[in-house]
N, C-alpha and C. Protein backbone atom coordinates (compact mmCIF):
# COMPACT_ATOMS: atom_id res chain seq x y z
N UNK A 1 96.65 123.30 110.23
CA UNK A 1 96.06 124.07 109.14
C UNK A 1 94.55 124.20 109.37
N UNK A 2 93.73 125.30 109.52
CA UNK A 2 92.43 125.82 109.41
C UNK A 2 91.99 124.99 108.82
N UNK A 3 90.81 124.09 109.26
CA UNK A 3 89.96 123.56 108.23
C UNK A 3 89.30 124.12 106.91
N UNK A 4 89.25 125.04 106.54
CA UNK A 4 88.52 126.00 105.82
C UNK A 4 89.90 126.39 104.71
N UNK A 5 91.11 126.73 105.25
CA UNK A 5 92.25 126.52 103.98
C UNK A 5 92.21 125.00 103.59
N UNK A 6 92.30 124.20 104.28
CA UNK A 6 92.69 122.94 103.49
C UNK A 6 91.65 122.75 103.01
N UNK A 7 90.49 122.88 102.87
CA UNK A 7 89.18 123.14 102.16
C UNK A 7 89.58 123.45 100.56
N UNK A 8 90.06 124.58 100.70
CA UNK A 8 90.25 125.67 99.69
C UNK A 8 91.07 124.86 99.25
N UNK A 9 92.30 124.63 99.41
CA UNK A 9 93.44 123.93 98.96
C UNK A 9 93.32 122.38 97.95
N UNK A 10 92.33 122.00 99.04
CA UNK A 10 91.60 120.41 98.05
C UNK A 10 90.63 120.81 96.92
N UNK A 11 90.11 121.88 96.85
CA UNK A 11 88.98 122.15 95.87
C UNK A 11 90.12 122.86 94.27
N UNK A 12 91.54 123.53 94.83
CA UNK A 12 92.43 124.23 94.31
C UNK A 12 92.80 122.52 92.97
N UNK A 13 92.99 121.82 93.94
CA UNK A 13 93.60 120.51 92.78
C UNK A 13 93.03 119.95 92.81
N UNK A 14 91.60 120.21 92.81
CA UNK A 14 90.87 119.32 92.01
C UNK A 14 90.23 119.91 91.05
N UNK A 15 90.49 121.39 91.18
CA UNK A 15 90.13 122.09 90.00
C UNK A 15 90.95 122.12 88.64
N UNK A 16 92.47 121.89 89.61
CA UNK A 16 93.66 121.49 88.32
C UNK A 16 94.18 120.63 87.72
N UNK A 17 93.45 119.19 88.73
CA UNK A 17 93.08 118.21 88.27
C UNK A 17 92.03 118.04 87.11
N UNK A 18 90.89 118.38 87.25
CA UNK A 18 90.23 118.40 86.10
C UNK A 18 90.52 119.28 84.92
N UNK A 19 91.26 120.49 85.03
CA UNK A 19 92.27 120.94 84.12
C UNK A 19 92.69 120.10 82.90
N UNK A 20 93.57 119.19 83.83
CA UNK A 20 94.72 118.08 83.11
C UNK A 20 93.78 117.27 82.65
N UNK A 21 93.02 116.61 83.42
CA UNK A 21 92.02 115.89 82.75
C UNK A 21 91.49 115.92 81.09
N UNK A 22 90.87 117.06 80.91
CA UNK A 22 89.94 117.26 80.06
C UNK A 22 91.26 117.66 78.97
N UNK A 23 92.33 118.52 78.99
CA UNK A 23 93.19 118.76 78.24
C UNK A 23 93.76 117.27 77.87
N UNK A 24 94.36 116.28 78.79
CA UNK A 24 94.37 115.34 78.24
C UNK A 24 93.89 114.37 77.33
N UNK A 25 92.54 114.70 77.25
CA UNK A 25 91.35 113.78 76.33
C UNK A 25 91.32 114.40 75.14
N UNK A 26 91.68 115.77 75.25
CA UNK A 26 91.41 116.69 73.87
C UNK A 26 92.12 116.74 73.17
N UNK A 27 93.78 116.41 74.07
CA UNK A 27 95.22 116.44 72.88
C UNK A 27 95.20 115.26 72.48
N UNK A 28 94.87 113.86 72.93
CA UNK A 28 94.40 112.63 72.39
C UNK A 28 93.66 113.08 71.35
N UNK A 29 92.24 112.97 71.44
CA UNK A 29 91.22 113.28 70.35
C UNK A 29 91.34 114.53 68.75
N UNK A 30 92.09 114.97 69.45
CA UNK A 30 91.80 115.87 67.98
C UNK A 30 93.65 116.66 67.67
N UNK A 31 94.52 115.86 68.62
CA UNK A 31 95.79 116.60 68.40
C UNK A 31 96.11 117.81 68.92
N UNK A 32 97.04 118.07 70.09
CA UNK A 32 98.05 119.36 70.87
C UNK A 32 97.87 120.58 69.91
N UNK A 33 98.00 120.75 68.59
CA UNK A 33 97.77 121.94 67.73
C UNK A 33 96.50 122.14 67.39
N UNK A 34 95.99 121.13 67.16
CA UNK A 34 94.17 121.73 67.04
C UNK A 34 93.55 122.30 68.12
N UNK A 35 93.86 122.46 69.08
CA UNK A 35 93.20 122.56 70.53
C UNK A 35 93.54 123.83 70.64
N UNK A 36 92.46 124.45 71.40
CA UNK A 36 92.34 125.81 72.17
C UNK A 36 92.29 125.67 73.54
N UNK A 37 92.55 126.57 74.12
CA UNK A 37 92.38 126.89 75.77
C UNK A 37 90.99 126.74 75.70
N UNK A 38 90.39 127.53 74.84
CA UNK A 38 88.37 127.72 75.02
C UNK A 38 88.07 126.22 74.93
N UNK A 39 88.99 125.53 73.80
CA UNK A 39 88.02 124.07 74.08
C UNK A 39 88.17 123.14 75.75
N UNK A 40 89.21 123.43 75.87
CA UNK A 40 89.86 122.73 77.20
C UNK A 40 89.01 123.28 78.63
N UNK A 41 88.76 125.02 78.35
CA UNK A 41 88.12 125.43 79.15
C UNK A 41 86.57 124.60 79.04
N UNK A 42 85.76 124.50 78.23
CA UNK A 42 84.57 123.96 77.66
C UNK A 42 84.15 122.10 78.79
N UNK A 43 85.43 121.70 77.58
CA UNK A 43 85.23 120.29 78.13
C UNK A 43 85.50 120.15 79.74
N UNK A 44 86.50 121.01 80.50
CA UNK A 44 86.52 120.85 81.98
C UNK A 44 85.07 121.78 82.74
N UNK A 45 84.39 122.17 81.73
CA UNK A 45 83.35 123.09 82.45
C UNK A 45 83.61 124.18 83.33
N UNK A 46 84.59 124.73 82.63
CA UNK A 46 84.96 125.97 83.97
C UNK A 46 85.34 127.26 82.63
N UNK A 47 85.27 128.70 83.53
CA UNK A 47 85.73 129.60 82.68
C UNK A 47 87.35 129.51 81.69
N UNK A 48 87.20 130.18 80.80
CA UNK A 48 88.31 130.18 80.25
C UNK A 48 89.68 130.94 80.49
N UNK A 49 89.05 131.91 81.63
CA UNK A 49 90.06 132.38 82.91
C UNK A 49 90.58 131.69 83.92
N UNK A 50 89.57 131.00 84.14
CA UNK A 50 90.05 129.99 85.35
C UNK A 50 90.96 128.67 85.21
N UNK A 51 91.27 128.74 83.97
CA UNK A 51 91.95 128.15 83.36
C UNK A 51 93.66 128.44 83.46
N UNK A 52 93.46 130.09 82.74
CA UNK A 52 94.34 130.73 83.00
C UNK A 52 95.14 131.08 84.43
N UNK A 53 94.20 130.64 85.29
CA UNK A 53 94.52 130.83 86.68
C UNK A 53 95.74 130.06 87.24
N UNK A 54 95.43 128.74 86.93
CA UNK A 54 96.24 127.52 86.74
C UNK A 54 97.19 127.52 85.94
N UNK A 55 97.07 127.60 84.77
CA UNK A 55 98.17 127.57 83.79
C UNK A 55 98.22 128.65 82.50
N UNK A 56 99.59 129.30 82.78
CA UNK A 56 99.72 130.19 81.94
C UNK A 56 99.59 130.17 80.46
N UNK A 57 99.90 129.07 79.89
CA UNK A 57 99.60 128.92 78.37
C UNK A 57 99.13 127.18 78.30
N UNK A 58 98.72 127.24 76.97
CA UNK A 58 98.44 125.89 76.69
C UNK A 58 99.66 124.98 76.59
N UNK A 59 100.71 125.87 76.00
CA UNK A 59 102.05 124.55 76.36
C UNK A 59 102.21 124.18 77.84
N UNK A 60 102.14 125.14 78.98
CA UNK A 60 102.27 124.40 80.18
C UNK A 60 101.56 123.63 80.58
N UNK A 61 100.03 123.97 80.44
CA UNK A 61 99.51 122.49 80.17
C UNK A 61 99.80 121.36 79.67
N UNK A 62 100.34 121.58 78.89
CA UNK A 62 100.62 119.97 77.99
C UNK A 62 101.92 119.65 78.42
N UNK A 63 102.84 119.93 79.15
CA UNK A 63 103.98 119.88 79.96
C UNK A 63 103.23 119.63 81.76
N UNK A 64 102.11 120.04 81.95
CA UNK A 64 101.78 119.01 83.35
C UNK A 64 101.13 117.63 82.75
N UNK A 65 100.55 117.74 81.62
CA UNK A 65 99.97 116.14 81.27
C UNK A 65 101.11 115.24 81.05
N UNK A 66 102.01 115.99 80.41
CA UNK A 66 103.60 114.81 79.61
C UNK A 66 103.89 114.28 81.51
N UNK A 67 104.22 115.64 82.32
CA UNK A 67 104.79 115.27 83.46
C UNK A 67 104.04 114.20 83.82
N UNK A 68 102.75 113.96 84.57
CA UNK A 68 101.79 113.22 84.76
C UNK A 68 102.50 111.75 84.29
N UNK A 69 102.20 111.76 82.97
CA UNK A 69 102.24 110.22 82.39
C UNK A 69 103.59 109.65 82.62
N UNK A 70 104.72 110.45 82.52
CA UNK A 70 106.11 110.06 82.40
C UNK A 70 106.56 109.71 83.86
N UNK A 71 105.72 110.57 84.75
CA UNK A 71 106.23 110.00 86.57
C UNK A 71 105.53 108.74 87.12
N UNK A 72 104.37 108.36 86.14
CA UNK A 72 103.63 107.06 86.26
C UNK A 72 104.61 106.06 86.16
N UNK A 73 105.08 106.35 85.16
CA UNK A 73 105.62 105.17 84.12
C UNK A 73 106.97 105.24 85.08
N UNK A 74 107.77 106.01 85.56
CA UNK A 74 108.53 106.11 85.95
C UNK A 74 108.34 105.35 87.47
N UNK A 75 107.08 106.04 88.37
CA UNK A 75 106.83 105.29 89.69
C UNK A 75 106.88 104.00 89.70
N UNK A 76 105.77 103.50 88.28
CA UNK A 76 105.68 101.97 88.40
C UNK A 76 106.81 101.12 88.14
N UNK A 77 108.06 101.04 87.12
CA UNK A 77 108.97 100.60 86.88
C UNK A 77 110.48 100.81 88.22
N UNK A 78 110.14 101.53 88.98
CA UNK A 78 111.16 101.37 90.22
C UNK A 78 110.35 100.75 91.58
N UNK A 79 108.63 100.86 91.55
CA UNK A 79 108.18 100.21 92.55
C UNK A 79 108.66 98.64 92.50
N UNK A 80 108.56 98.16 90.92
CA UNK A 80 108.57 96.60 90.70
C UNK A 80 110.36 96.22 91.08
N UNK A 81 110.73 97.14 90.27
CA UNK A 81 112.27 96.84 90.68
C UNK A 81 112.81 96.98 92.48
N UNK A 82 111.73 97.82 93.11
CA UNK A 82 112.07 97.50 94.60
C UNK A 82 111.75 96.30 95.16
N UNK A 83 110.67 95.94 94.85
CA UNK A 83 110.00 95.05 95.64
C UNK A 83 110.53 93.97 95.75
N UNK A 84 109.95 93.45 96.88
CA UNK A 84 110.74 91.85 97.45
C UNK A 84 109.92 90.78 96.90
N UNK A 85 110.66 89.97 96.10
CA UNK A 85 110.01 88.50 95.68
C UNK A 85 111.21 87.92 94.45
N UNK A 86 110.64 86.94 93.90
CA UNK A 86 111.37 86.04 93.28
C UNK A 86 110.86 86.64 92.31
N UNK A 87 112.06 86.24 90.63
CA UNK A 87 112.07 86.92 89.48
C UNK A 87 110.35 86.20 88.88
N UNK A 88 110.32 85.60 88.75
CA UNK A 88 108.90 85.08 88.42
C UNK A 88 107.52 86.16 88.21
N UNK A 89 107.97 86.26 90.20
CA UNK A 89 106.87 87.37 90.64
C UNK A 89 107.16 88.60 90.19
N UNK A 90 107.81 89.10 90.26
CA UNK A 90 108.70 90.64 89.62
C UNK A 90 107.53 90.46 88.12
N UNK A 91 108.17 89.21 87.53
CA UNK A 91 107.95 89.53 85.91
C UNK A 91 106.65 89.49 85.56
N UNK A 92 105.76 88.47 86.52
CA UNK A 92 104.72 88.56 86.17
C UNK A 92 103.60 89.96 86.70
N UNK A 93 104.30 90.64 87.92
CA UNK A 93 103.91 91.83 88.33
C UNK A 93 103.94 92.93 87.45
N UNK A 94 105.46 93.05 86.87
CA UNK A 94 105.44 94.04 85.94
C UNK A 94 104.83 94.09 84.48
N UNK A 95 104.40 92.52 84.29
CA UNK A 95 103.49 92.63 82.94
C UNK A 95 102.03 93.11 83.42
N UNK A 96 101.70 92.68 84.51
CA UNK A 96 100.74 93.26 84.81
C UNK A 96 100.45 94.87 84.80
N UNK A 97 101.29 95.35 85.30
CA UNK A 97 101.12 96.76 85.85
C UNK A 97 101.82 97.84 84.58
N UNK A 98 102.39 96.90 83.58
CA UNK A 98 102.66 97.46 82.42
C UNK A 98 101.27 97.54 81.46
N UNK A 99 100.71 96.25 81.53
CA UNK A 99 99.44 96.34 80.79
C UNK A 99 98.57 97.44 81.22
N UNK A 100 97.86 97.30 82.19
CA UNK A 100 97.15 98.21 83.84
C UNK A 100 97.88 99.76 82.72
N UNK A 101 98.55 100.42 82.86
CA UNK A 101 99.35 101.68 83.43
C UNK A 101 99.05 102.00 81.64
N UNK A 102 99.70 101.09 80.34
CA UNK A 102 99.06 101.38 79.09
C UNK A 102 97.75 101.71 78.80
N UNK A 103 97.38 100.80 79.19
CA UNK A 103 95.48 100.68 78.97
C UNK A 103 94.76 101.95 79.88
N UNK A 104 95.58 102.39 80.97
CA UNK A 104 94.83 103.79 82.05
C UNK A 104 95.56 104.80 81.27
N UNK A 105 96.29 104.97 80.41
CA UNK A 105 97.17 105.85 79.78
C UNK A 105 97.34 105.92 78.59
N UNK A 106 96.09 105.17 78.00
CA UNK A 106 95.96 104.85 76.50
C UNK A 106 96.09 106.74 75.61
N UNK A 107 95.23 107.57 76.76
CA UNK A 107 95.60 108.86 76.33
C UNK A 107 97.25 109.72 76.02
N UNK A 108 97.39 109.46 76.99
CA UNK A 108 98.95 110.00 77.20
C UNK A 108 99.89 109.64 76.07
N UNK A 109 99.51 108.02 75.99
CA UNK A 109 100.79 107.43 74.85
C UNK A 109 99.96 107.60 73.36
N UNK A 110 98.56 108.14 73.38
CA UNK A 110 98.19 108.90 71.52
C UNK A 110 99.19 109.89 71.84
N UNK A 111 99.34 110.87 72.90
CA UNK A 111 99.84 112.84 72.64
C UNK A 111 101.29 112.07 72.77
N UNK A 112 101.65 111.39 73.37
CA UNK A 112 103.66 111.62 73.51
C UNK A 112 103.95 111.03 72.00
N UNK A 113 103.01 110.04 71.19
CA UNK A 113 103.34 109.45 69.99
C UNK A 113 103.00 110.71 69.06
N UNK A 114 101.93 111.50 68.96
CA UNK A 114 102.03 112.12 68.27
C UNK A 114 103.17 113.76 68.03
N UNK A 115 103.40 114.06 69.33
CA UNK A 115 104.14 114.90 69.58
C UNK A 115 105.64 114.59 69.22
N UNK A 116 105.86 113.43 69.21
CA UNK A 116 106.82 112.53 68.91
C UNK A 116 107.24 112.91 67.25
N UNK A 117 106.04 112.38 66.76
CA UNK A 117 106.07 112.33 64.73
C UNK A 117 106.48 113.81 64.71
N UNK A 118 105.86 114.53 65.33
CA UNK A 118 105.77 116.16 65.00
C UNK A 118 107.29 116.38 65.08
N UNK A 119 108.08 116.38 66.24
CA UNK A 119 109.33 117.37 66.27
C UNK A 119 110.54 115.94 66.64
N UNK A 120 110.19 115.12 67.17
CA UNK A 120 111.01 113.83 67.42
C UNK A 120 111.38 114.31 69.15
N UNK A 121 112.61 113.53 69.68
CA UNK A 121 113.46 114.25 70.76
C UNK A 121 113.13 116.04 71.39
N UNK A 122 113.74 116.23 69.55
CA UNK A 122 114.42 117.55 69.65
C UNK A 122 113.37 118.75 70.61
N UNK A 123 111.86 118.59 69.73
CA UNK A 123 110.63 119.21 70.39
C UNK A 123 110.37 118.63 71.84
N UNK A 124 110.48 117.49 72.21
CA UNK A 124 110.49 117.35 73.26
C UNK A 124 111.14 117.81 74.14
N UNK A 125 112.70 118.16 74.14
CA UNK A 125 113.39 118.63 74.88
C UNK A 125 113.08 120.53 75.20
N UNK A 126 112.89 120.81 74.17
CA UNK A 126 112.09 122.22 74.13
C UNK A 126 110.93 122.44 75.26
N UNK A 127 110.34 121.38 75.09
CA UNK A 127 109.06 121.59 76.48
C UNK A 127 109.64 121.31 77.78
N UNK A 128 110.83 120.55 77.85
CA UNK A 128 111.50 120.01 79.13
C UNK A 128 111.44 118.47 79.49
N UNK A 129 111.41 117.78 78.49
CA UNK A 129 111.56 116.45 78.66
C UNK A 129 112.70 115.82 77.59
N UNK A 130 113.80 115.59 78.32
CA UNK A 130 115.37 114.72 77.99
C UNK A 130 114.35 113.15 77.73
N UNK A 131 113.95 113.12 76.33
CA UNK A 131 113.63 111.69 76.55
C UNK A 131 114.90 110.28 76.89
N UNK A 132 115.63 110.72 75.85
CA UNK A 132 116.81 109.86 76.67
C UNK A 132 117.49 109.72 77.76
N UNK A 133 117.05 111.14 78.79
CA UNK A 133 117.46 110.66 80.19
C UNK A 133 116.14 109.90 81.01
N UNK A 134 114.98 110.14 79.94
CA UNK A 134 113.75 109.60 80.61
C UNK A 134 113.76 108.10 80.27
N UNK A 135 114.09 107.53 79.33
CA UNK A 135 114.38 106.10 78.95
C UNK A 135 115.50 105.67 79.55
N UNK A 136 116.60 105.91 79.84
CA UNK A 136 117.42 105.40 80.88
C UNK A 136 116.87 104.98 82.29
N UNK A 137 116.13 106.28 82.74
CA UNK A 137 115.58 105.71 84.32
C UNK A 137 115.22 104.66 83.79
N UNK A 138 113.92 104.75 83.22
CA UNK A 138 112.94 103.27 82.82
C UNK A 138 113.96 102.20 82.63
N UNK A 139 115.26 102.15 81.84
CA UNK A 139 115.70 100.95 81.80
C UNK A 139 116.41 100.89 82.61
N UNK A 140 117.58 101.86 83.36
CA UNK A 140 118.15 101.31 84.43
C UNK A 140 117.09 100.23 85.52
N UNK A 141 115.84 100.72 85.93
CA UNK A 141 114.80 100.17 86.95
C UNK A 141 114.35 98.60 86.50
N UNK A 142 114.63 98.53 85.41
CA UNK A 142 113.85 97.19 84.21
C UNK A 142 115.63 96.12 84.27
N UNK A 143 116.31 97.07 84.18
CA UNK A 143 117.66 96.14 83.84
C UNK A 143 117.98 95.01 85.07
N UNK A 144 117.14 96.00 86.44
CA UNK A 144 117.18 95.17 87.79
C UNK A 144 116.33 94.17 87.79
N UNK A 145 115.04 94.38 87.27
CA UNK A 145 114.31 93.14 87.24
C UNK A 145 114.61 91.92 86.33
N UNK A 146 115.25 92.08 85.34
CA UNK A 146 115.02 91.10 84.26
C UNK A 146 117.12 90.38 84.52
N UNK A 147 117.74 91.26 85.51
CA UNK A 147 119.25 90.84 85.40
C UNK A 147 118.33 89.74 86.69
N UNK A 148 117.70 90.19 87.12
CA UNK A 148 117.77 88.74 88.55
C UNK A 148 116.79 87.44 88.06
N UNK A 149 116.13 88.07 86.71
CA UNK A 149 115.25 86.76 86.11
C UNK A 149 116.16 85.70 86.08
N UNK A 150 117.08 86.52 85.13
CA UNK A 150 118.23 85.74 84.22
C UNK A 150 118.85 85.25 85.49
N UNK A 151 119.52 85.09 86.39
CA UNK A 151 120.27 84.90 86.98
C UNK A 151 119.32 84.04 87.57
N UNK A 152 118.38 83.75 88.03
CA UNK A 152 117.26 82.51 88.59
C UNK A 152 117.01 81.75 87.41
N UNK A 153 117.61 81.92 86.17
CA UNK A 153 117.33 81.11 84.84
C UNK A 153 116.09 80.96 84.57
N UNK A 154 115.35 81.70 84.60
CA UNK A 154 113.69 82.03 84.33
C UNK A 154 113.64 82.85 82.83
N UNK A 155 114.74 83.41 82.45
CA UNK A 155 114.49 83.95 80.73
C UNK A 155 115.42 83.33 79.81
N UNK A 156 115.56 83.88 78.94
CA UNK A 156 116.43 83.45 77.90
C UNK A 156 117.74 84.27 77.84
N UNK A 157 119.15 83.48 78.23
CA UNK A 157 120.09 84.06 78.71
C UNK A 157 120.83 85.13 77.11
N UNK A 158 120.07 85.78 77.55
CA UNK A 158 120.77 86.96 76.69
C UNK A 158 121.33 88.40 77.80
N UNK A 159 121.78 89.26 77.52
CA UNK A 159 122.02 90.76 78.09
C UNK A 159 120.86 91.20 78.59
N UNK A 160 120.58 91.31 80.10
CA UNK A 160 119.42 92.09 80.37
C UNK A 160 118.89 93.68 79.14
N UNK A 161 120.11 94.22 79.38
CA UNK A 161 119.80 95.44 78.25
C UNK A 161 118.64 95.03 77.21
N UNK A 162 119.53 93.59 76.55
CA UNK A 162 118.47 93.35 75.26
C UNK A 162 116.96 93.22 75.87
N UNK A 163 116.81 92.45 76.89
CA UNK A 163 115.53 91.74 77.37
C UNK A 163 114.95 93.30 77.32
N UNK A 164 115.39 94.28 77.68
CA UNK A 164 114.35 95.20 78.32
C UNK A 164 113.66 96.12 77.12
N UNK A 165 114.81 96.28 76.07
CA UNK A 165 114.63 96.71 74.93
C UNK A 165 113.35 96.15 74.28
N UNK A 166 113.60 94.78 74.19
CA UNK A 166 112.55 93.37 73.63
C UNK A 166 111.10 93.70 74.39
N UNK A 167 111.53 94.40 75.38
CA UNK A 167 110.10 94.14 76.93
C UNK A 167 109.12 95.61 76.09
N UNK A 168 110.64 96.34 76.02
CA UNK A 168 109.56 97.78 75.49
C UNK A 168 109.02 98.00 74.39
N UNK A 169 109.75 97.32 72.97
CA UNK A 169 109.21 97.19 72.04
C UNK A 169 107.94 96.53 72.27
N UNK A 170 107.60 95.32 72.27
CA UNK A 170 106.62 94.93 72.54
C UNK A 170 105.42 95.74 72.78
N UNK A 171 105.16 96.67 74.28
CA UNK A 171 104.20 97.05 74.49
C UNK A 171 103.63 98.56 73.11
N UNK A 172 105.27 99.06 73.12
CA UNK A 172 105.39 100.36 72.45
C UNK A 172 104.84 99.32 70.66
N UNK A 173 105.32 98.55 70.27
CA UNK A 173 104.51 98.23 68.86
C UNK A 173 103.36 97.84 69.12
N UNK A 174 103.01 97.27 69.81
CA UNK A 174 101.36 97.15 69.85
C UNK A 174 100.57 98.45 69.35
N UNK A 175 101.46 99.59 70.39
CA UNK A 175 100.45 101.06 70.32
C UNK A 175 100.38 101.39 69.58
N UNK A 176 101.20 101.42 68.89
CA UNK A 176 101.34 101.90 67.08
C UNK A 176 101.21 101.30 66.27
N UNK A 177 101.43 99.75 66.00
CA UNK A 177 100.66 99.03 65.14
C UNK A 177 99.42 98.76 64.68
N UNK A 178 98.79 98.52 66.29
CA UNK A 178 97.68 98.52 66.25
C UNK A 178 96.49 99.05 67.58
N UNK A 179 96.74 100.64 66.89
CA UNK A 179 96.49 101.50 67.71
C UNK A 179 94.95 101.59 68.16
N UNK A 180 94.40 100.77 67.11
CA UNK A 180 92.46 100.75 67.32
C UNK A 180 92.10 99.34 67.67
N UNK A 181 93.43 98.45 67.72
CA UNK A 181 92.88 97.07 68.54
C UNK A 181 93.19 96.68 69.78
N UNK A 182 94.43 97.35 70.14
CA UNK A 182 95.37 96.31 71.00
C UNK A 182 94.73 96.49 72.34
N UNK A 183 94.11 97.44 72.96
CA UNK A 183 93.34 97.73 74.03
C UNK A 183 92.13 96.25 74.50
N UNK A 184 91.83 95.70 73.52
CA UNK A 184 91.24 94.47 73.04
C UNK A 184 91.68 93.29 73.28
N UNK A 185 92.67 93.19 73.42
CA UNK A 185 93.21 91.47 73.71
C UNK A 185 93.27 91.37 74.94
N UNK A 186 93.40 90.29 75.23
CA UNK A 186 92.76 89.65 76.84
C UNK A 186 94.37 89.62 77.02
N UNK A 187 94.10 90.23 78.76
CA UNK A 187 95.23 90.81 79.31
C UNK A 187 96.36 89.12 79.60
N UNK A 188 95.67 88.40 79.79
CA UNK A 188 96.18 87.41 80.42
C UNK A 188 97.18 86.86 79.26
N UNK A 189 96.35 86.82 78.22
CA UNK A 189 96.45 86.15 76.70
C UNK A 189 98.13 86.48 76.95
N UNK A 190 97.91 87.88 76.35
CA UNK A 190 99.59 88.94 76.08
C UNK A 190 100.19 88.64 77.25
N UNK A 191 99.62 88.39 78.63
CA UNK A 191 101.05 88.27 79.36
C UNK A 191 101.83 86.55 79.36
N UNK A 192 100.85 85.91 78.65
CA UNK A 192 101.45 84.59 78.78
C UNK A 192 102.41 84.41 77.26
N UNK A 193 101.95 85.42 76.89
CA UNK A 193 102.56 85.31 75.16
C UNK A 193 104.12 86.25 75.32
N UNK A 194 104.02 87.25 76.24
CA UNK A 194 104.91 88.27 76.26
C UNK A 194 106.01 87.24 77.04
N UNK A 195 105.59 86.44 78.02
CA UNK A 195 106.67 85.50 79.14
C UNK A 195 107.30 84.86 78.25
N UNK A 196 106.66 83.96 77.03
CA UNK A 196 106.96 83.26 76.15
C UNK A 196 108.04 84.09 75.58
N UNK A 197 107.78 84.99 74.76
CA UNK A 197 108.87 85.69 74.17
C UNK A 197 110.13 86.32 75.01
N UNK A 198 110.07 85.93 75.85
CA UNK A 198 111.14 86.17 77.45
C UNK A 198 112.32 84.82 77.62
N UNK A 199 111.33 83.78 77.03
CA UNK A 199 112.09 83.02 77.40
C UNK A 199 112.07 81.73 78.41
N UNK A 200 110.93 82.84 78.89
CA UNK A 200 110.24 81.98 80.29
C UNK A 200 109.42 80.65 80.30
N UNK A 201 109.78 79.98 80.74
CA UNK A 201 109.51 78.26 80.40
C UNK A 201 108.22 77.77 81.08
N UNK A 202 108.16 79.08 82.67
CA UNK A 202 107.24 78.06 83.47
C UNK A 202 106.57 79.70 84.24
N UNK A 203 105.21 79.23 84.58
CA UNK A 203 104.58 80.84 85.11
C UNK A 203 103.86 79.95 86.10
């Protein structure tokens, strides 16, 4: 490839990168229906055509940000479930990188919660996201880590299913409970408190 296209090509997504960017901060901050293209155009500093260039309406925008956050969440929960080590390490990896991936995505999970209250499922599926086939991946990938805890007797012998349910509530009530603190507690704190509520005897 011409140095001078792949030029063009890297400057192309990083222009649509900052796109997503700035749309992301704005459907956080002020809510997906308050928002204009002009503001999105504004905050990324680029025309309000060039916008258009990229993405045809403001819903497809907000359908590359949902994509974005949901293939995160999705990458990180089958990386942990691949990886080689003992359930210990798994669990204490994935609290990590669960905390990590919330706290870098503190945006994403205000717009999917609020988009959420707005239409439930149903609106979601309208933009193109099956949340219940999207919560299955996540727990099929989680059911692998926490069935081999149990089976090294490192949790509390219940149904992996339940454990993972227990794993997601957790992070998911924090966000909504306490949506202006939880960013705040010392990461270590919650993961030694979260093991505890696992079951887990020894870290």
């Amino acid at each position: 490839m011409p140095r001078s296209k792949e030029l063009s090509e890297q400057m192309r997504a990083q222009s649509r990168e900052r796109i997503i960017r700035a749309a992301r901060q704005l459907f956080a901050e002020r809510g997906y229906f308050k928002c204009k293209v002009s503001d999105i155009a504004q905050r990324a500093e680029m025309s309000q055509g060039n916008v258009y260039w990229y993405f045809r309406s403001k819903e497809e925008l907000l359908q590359a940000v949902l994509a974005q956050g949901f293939q995160a969440l999705e990458q990180m929960t089958q990386e942990v479930a691949e990886a080689e080590g003992g359930g210990l390490e798994k669990l204490n990896d994935l609290l990590t990188r669960t905390w990590s991936l919330y706290d870098e995505q503190g945006d994403f999970n205000r717009i999917l919660m609020s988009l959420m209250a707005h239409g439930g499922p149903g609106f979601m599926l309208e933009l193109g996201f099956d949340m219940s086939d999207l919560g299955r991946r996540y727990h099929t990938n989680l059911i692998r880590v926490f069935a081999q805890a149990r089976s090294e007797g490192l949790v509390t012998d219940v149904d992996p299913n339940m454990l993972v349910m227990l794993y997601f509530s957790l992070f998911n009530g924090l966000m909504i409970t306490y949506a202006q603190d939880w960013q705040t507690l010392p990461a270590d704190v919650l993961q030694q408190a979260a093991l505890r509520m696992l079951g887990v005897s020894a870290t």
